[in-house]
Structures are given as structure tokens and as C-alpha cells.
C-alpha atoms as a PDB file:
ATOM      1  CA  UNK A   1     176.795 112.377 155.401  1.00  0.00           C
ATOM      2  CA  UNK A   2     177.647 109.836 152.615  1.00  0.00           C
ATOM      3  CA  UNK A   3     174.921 107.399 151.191  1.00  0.00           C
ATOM      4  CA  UNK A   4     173.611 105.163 153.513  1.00  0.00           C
ATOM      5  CA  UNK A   5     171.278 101.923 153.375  1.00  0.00           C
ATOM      6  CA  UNK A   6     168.906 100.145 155.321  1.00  0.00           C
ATOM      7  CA  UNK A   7     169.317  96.659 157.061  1.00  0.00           C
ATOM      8  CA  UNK A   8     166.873  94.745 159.257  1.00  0.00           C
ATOM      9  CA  UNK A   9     168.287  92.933 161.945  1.00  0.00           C
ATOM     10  CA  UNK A  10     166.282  89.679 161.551  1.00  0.00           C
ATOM     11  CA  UNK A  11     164.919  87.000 164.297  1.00  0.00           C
ATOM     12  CA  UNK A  12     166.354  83.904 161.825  1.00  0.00           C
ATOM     13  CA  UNK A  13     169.104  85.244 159.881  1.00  0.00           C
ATOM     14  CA  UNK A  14     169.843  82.016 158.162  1.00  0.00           C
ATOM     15  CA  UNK A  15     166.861  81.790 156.916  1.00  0.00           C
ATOM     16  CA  UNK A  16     166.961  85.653 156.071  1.00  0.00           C
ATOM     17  CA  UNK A  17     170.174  85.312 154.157  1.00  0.00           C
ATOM     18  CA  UNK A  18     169.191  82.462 151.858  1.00  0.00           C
ATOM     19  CA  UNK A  19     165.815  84.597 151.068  1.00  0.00           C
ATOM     20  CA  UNK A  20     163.797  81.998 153.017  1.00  0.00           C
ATOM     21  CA  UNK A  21     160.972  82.390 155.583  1.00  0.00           C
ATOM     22  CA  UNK A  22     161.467  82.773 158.755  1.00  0.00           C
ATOM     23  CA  UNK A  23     158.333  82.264 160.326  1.00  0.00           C
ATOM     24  CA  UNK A  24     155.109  80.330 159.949  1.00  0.00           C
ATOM     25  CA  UNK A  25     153.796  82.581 157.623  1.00  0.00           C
ATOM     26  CA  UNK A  26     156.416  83.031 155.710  1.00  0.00           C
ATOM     27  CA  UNK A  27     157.557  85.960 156.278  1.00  0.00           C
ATOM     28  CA  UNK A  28     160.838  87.499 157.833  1.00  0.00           C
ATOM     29  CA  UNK A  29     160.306  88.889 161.602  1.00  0.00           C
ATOM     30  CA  UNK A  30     162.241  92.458 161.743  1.00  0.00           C
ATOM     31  CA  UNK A  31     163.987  92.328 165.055  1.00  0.00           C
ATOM     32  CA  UNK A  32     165.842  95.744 164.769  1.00  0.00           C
ATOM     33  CA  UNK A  33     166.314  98.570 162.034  1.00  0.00           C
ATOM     34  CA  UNK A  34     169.901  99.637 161.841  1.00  0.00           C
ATOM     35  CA  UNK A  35     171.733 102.103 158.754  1.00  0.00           C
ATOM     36  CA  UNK A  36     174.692 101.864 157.158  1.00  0.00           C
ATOM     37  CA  UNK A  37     177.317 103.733 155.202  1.00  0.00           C
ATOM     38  CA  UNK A  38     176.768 101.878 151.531  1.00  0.00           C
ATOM     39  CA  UNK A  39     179.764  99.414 149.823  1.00  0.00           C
ATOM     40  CA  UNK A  40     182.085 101.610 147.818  1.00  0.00           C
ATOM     41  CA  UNK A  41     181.068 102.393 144.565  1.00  0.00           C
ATOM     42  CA  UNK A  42     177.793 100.291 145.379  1.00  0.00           C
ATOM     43  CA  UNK A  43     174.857 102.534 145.762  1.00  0.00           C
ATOM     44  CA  UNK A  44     172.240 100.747 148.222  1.00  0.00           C
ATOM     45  CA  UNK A  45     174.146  97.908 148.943  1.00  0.00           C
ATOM     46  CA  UNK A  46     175.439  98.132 152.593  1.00  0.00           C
ATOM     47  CA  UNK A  47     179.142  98.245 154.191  1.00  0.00           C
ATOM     48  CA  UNK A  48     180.100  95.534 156.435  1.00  0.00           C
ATOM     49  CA  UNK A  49     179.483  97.278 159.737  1.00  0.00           C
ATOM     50  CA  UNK A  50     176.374  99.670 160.879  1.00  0.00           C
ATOM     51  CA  UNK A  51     177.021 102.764 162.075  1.00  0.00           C
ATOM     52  CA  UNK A  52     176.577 101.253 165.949  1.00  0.00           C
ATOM     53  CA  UNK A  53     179.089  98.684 164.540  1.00  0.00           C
ATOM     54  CA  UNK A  54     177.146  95.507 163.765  1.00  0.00           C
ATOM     55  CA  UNK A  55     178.083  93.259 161.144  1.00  0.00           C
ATOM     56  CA  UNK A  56     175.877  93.386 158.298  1.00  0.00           C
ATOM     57  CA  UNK A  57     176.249  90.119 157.232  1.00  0.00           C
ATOM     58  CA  UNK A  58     172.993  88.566 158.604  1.00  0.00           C
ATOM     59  CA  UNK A  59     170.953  91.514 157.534  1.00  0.00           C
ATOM     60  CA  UNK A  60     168.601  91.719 154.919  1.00  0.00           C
ATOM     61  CA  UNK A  61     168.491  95.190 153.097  1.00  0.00           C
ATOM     62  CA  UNK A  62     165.504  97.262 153.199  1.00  0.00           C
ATOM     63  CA  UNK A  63     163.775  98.271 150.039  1.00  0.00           C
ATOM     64  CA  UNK A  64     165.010 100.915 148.369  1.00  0.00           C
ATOM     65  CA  UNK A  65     162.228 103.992 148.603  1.00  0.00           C
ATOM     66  CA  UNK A  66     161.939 105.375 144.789  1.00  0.00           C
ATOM     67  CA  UNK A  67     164.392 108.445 144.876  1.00  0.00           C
ATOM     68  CA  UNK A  68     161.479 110.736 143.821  1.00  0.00           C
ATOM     69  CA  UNK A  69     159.786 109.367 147.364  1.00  0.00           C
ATOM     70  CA  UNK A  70     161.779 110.009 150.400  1.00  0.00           C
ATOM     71  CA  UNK A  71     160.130 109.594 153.621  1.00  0.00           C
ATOM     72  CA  UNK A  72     159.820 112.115 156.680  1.00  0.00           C
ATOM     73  CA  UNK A  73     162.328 109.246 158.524  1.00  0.00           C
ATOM     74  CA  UNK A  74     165.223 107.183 157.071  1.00  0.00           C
ATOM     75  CA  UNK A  75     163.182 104.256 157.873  1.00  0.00           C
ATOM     76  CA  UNK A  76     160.088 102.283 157.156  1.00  0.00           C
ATOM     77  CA  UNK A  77     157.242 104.059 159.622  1.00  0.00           C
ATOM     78  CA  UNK A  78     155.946 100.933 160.681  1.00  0.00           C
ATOM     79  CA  UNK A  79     159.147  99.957 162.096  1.00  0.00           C
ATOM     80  CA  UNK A  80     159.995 102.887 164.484  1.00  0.00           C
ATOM     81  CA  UNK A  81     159.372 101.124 167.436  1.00  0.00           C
ATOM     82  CA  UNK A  82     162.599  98.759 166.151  1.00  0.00           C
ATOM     83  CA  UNK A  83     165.061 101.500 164.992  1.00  0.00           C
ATOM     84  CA  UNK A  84     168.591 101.167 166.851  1.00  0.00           C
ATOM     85  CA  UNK A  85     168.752 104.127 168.491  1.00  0.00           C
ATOM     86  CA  UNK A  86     172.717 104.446 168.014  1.00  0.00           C
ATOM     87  CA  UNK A  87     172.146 104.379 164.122  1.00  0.00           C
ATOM     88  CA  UNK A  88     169.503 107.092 164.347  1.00  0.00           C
ATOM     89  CA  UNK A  89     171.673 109.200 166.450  1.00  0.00           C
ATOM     90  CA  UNK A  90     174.431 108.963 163.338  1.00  0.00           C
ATOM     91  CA  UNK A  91     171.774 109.706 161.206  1.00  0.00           C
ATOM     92  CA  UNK A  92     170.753 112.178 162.578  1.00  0.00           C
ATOM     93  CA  UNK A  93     166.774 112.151 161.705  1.00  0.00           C
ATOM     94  CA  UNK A  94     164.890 110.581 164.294  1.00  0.00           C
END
């Protein structure tokens, strides 16, 4: 599979997309996990589309994990209970 990166699916993506918060506390609220194939050329930045074909456009991109550090999943553990199953499927991990 080519490189891939990780977007959250966020409850207020205005907010999300202008880096503000988007709760109370100040913090973004991660509605879904979804993957994507990466921009061209762009290592870690995302396409336009997830591999279940949402628009990336009101996502926020994951961290990056240290290259050295790969997890046992392609995404965060304390999100797997928000992971779009279609983009695991693709992935192939989960």
C-alpha cells in the first residue's frame, strides 16, 4: 500500500480547521478516525478523499507517530472504538 495518514473526523470542523476549540474545554471532540492515501509528493499530509471516500477537508490530521515508533494499529489506541471501519478494511490492520 502507498503512504497513508491519519484524519479525525471532528464534532465542529470549523472550529477544527481554524485550530480552534471545539468544546468547553478546549479541546477538539474526535467523532471518527478515518486514513488516507497522503498528497503527492507530501509525506503525512492527506489526499482529498479517505479511503471510504470522505472529503478530507474538515479533518484535522493525526500526529505523526515518530517513524522509529509504530504502533500495533494504524491508529491512536484510545480511539478504536471511533475507527471507520471501511478505512480499516483498506488498511488492512484492524
Amino acid at each position: 500500500m502507498s503512504a497513508m495518514a491519519v484524519v479525525y473526523e471532528v464534532e465542529d470542523p470549523v472550529a477544527a480547521h481554524a485550530g480552534g476549540p471545539a468544546d468547553a474545554g478546549g479541546e477538539v471532540v474526535v467523532v471518527r478516525v478515518h486514513a488516507a492515501p497522503t498528497a503527492p509528493g507530501m509525506p503525512g499530509v492527506p489526499g482529498p478523499r479517505t479511503f471510504c471516500g470522505r472529503d478530507t477537508f474538515a479533518m484535522r490530521a493525526a500526529p505523526q507517530r515518530p517513524a522509529g515508533q509504530p504502533g500495533p494499529t494504524w491508529y491512536d489506541a484510545g480511539y478504536a472504538d471511533r475507527v471507520c471501519p471501511a478505512c480499516d478494511d483498506v488498511v488492512g490492520t484492524g
